[in-house]
C-alpha atoms as a PDB file:
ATOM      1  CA  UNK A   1     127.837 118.891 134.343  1.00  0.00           C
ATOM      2  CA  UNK A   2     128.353 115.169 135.368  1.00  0.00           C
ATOM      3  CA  UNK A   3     126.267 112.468 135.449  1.00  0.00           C
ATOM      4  CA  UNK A   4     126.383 110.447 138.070  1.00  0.00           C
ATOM      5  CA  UNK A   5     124.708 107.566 138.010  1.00  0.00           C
ATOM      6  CA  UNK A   6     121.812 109.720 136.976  1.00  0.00           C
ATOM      7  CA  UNK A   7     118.493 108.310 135.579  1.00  0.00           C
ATOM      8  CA  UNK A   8     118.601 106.689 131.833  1.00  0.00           C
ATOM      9  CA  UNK A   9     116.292 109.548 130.357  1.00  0.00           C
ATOM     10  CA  UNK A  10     119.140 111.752 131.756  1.00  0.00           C
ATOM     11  CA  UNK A  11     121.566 109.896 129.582  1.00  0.00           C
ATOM     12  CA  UNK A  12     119.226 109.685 126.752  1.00  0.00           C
ATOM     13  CA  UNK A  13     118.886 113.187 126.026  1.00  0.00           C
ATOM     14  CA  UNK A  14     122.452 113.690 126.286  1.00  0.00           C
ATOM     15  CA  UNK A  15     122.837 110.787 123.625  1.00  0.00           C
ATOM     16  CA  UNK A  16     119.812 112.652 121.383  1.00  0.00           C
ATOM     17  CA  UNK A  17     121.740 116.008 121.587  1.00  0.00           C
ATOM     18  CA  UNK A  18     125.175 114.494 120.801  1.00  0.00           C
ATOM     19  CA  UNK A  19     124.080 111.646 118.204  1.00  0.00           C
ATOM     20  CA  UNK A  20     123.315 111.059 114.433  1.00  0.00           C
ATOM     21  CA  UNK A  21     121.700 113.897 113.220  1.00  0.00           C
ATOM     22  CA  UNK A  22     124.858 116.153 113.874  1.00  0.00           C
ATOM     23  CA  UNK A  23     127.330 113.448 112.306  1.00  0.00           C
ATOM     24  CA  UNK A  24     127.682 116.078 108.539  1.00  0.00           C
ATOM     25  CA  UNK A  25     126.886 119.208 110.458  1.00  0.00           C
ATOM     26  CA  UNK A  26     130.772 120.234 110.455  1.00  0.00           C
ATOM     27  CA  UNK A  27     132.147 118.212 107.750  1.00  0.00           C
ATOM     28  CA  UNK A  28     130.305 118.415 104.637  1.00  0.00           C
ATOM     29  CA  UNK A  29     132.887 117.329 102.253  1.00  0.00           C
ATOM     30  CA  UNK A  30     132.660 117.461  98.375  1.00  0.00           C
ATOM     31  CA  UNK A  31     132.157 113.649  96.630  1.00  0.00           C
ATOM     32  CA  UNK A  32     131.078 112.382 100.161  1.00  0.00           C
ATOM     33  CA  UNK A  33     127.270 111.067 100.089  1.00  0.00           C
ATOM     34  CA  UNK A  34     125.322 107.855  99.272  1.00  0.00           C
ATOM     35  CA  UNK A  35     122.990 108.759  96.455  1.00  0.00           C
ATOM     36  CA  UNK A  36     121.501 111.541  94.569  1.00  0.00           C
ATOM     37  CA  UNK A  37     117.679 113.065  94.524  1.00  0.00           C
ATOM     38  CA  UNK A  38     116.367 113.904  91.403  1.00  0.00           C
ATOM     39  CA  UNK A  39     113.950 116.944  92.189  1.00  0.00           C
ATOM     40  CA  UNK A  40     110.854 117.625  89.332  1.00  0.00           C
ATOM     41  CA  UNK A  41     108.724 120.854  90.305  1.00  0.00           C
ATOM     42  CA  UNK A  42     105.480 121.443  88.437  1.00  0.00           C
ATOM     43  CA  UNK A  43     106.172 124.717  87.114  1.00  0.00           C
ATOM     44  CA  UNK A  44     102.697 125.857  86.484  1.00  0.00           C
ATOM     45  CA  UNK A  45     101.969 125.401  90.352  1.00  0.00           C
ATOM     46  CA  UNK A  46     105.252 127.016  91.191  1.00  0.00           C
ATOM     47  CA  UNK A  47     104.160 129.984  89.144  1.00  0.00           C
ATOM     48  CA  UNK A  48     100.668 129.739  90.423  1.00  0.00           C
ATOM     49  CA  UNK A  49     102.385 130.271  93.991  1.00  0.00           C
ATOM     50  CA  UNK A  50     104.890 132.665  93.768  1.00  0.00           C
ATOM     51  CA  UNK A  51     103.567 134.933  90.735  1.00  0.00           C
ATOM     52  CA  UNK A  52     105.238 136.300  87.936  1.00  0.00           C
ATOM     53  CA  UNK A  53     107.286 138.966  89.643  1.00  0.00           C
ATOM     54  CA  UNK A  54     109.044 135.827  91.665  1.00  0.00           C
ATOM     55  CA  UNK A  55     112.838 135.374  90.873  1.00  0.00           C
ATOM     56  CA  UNK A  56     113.870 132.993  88.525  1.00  0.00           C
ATOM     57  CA  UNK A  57     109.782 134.098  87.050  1.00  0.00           C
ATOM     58  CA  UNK A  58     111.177 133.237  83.007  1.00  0.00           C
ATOM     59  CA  UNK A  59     109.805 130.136  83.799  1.00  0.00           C
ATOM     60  CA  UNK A  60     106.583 130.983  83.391  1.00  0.00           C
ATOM     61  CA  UNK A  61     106.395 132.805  80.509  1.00  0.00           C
ATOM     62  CA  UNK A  62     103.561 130.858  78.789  1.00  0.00           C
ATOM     63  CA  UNK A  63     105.838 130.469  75.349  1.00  0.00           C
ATOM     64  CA  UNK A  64     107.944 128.580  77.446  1.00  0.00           C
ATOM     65  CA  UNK A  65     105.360 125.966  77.487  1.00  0.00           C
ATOM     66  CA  UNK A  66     107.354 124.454  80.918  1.00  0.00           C
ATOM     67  CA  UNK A  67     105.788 121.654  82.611  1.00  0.00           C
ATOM     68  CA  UNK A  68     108.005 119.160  84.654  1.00  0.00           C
ATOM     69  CA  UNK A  69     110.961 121.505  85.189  1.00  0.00           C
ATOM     70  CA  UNK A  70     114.708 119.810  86.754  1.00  0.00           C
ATOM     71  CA  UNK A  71     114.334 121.999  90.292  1.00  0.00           C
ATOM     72  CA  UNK A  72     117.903 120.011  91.436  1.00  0.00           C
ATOM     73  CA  UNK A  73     119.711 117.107  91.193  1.00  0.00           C
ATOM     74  CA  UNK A  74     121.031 116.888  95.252  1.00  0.00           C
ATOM     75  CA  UNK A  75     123.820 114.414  96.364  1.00  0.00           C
ATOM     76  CA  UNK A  76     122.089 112.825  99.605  1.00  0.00           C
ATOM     77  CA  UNK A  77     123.573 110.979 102.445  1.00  0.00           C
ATOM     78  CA  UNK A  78     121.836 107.946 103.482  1.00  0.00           C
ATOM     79  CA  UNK A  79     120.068 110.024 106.213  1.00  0.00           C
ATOM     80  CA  UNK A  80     120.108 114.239 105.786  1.00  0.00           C
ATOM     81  CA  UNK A  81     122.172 115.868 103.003  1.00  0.00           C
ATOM     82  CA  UNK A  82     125.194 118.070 102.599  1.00  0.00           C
ATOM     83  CA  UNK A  83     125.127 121.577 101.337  1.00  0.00           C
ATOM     84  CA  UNK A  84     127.112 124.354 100.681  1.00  0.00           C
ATOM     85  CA  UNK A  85     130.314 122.522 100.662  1.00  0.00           C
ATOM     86  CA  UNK A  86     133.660 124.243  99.119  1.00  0.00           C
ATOM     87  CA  UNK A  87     134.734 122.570  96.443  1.00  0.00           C
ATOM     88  CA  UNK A  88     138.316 123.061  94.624  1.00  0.00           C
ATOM     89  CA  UNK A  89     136.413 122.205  91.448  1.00  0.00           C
ATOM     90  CA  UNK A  90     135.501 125.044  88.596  1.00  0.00           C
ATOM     91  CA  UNK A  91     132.335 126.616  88.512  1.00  0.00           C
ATOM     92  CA  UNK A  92     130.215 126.635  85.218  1.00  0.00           C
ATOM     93  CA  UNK A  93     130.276 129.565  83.240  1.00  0.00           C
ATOM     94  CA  UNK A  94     127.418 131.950  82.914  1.00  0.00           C
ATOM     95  CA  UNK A  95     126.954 130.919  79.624  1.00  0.00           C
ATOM     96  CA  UNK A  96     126.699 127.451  81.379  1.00  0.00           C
ATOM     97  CA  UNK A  97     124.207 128.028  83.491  1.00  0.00           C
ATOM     98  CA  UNK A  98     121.966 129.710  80.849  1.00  0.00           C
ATOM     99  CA  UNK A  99     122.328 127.026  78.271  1.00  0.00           C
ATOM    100  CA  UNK A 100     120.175 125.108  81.732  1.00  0.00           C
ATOM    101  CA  UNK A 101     117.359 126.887  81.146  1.00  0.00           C
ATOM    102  CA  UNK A 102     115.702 124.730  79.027  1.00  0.00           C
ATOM    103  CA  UNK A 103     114.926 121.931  81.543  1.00  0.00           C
ATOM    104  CA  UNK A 104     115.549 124.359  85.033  1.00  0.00           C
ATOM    105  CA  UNK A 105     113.417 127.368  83.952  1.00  0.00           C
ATOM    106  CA  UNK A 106     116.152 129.847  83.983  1.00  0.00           C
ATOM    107  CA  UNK A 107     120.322 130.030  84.487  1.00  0.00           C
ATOM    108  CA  UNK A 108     119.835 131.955  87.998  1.00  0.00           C
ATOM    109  CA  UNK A 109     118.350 128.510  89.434  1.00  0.00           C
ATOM    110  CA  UNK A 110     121.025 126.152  87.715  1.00  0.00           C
ATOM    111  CA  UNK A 111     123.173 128.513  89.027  1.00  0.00           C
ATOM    112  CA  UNK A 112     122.119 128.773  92.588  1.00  0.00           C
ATOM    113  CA  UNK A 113     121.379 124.808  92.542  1.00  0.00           C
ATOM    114  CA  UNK A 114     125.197 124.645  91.544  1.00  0.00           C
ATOM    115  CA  UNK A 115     126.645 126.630  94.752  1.00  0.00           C
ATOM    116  CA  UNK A 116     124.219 124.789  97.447  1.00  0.00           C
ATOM    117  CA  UNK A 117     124.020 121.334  96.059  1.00  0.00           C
ATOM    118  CA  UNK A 118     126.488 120.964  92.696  1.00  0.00           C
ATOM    119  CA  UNK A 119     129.768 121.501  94.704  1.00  0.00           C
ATOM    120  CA  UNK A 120     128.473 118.653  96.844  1.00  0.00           C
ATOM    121  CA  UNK A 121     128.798 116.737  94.115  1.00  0.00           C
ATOM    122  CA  UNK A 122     132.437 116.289  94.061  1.00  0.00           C
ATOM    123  CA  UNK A 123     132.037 117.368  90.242  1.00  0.00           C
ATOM    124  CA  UNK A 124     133.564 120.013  88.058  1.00  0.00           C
ATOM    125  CA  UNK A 125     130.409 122.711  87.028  1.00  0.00           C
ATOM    126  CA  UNK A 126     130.765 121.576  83.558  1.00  0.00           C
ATOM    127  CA  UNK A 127     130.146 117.741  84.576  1.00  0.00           C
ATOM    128  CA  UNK A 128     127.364 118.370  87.293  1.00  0.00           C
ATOM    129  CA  UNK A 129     125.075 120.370  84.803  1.00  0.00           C
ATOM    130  CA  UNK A 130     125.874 117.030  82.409  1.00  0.00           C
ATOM    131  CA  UNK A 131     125.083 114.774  84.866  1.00  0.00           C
ATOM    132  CA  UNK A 132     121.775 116.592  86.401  1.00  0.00           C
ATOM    133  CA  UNK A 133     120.682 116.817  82.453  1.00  0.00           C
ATOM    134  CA  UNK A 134     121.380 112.929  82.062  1.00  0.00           C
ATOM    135  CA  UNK A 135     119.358 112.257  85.174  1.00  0.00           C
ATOM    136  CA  UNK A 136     116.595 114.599  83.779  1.00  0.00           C
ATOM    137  CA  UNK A 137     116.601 112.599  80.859  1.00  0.00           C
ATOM    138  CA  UNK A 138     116.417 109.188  82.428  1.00  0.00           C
ATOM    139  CA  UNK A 139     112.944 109.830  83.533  1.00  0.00           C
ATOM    140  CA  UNK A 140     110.374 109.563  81.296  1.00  0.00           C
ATOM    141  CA  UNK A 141     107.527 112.694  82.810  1.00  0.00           C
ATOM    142  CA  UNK A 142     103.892 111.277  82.034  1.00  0.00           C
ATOM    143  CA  UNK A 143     102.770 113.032  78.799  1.00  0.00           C
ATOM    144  CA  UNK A 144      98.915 113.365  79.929  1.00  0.00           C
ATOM    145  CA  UNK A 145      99.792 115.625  82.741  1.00  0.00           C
ATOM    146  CA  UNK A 146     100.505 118.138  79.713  1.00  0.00           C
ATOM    147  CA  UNK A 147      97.553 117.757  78.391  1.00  0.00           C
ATOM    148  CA  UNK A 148      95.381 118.682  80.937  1.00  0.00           C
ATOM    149  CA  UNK A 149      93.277 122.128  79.899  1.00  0.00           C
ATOM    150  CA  UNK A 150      91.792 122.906  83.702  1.00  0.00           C
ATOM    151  CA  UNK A 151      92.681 123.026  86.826  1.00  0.00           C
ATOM    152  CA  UNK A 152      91.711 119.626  88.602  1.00  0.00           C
ATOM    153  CA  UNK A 153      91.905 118.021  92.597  1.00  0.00           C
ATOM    154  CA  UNK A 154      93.690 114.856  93.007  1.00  0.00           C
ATOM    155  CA  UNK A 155      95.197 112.601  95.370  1.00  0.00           C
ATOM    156  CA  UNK A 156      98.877 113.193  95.331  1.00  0.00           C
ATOM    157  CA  UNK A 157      99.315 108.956  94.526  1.00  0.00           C
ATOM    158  CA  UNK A 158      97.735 109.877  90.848  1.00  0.00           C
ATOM    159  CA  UNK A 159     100.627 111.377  90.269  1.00  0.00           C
ATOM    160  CA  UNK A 160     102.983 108.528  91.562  1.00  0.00           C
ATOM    161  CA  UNK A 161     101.064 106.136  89.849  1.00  0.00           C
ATOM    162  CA  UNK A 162     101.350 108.393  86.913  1.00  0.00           C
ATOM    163  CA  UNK A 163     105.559 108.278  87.324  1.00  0.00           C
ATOM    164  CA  UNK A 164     105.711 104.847  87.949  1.00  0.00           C
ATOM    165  CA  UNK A 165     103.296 103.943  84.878  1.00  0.00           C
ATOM    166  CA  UNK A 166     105.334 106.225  82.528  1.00  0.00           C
ATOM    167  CA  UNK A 167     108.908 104.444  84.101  1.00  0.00           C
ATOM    168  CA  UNK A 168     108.415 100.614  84.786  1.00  0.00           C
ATOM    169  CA  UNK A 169     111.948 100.520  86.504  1.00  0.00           C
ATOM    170  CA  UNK A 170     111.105 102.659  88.979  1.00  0.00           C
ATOM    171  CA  UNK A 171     109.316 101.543  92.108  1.00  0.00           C
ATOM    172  CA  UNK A 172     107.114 103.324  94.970  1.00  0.00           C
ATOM    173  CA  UNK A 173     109.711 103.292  97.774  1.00  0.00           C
ATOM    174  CA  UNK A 174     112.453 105.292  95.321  1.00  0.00           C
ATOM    175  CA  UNK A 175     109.186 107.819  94.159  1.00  0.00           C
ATOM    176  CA  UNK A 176     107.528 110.775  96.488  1.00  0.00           C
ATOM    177  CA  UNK A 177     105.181 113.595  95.510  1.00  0.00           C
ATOM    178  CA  UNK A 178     105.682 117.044  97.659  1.00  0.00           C
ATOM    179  CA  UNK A 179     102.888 119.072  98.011  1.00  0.00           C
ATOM    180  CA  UNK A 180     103.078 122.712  99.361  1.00  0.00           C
ATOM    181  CA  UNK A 181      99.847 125.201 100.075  1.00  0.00           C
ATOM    182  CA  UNK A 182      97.259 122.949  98.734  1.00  0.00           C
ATOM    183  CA  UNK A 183      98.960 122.371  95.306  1.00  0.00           C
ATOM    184  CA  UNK A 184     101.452 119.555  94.158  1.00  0.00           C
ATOM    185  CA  UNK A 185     104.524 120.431  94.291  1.00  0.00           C
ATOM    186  CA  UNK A 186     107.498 118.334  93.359  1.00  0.00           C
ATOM    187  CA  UNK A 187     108.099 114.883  92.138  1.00  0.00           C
ATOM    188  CA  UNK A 188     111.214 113.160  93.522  1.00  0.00           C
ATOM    189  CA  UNK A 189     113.475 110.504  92.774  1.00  0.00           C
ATOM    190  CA  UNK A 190     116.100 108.856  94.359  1.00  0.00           C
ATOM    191  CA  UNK A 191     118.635 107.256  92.487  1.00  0.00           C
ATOM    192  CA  UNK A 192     122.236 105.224  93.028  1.00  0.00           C
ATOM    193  CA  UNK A 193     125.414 107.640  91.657  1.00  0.00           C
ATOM    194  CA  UNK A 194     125.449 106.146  88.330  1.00  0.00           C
ATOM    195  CA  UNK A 195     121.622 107.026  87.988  1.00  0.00           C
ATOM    196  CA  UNK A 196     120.475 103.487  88.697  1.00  0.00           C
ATOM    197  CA  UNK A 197     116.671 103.763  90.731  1.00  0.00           C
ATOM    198  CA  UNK A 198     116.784 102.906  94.152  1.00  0.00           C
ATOM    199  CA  UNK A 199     115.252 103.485  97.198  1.00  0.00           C
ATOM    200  CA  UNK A 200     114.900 106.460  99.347  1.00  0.00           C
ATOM    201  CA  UNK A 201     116.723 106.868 102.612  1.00  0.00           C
ATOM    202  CA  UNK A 202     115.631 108.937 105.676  1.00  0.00           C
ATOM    203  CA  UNK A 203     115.441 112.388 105.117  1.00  0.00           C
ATOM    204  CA  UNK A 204     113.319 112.424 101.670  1.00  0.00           C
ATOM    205  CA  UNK A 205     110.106 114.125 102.118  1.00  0.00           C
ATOM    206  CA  UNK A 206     107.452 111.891 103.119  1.00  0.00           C
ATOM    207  CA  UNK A 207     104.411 111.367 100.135  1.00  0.00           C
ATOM    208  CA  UNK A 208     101.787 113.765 100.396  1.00  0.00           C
ATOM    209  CA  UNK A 209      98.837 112.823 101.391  1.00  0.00           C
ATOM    210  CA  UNK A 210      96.359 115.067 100.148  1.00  0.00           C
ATOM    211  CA  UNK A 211      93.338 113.734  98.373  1.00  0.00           C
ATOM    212  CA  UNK A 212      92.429 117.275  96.422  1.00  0.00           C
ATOM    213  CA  UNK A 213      95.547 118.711  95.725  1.00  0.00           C
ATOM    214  CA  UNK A 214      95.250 121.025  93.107  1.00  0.00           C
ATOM    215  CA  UNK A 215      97.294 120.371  89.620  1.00  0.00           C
ATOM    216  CA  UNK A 216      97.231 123.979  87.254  1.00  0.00           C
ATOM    217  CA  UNK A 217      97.605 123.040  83.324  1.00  0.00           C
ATOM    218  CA  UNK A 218     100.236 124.232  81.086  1.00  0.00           C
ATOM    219  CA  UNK A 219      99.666 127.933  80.207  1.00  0.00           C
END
């Protein structure tokens, strides 16, 4: 089809259809992105949601006493991400991925972070899981979210407010809360390739902006 000095929407959509948000589609490349996301679920809502029998369910084993669990550490362009990219660099080892379970909730979701974002990363398996454990580390998760003993309704911000209390060098614009069904979901965190805070680009979920989402204790 030609265009012919056809009206501007005409040209417009063509331009939508053809433009930005297809610029990674066909060449996600490993070590190519602008910054990483730093992904905290609320394992107790997880569980809550999905039920024991889920995959990946040793995470809520109440002896585990998970709270704040590392869902991903995800190497972001500056708007949309890559995924799935082939990478020349060695996987972890089973072994690996189970010593992740500490801070992910199990090996099978370090392991299946690993293939859709860790390859992204441009990093050797062995480095990524180092580097997603350092960034874990970094961020201090607000102690009296543990210690809640009942189920309460919030506005998502509390629990902003509550990251950004518990980690003065963050700020609001590098800081959203996810909610999913009703219930908080995930704390993320956008930060510079050496870990540095810094804002977050387009494509990070927007805050929720719920003002009862429900927040499940610690079993």
């Amino acid at each position: 089809m030609q265009f012919r000095h056809g009206p501007a929407w005409a040209l417009a959509l063509l331009m939508a259809f053809c433009g930005p948000q297809n610029a990674h589609a066909d060449h996600d490349e490993p070590g190519v992105f602008d910054y990483y996301v730093l992904s905290l679920s609320w394992a107790p809502n997880w569980c809550l949601r999905e039920g024991s029998a889920a995959d990946d369910a040793a995470q809520c084993d109440p002896a585990r006493d998970h709270g704040w669990i590392l869902h991903g550490l995800w190497p972001q362009y500056d708007t949309g991400f890559p995924k799935n990219c082939a990478s020349s660099q060695g996987d972890p080892t089973r072994r690996q991925s189970d010593a992740m379970a500490d801070i992910m909730g199990s090996g099978g979701l370090a392991w299946y972070q690993w293939k859709k974002h860790g390859r992204c990363s441009g990093l050797s398996g062995t480095d990524y899981y180092a580097l997603a454990r350092q960034a874990y580390d970094s961020v201090m998760r607000p102690d009296l979210l543990r210690r809640l003993d009942k189920a309460v309704r919030l506005p998502a911000k509390v629990i902003e407010e509550a990251f950004l209390e518990a980690n003065p060098h963050l700020s609001a614009d590098g800081v959203t809360i996810t909610c999913e069904n009703g219930t908080i979901q995930e704390t993320r965190i956008c930060l510079t390739r050496d870990l540095q805070p810094r804002p977050c680009g387009d494509g990070v979920s927007r805050d929720c902006s719920l003002d009862d989402a429900l927040f499940v204790p610690i079993r």
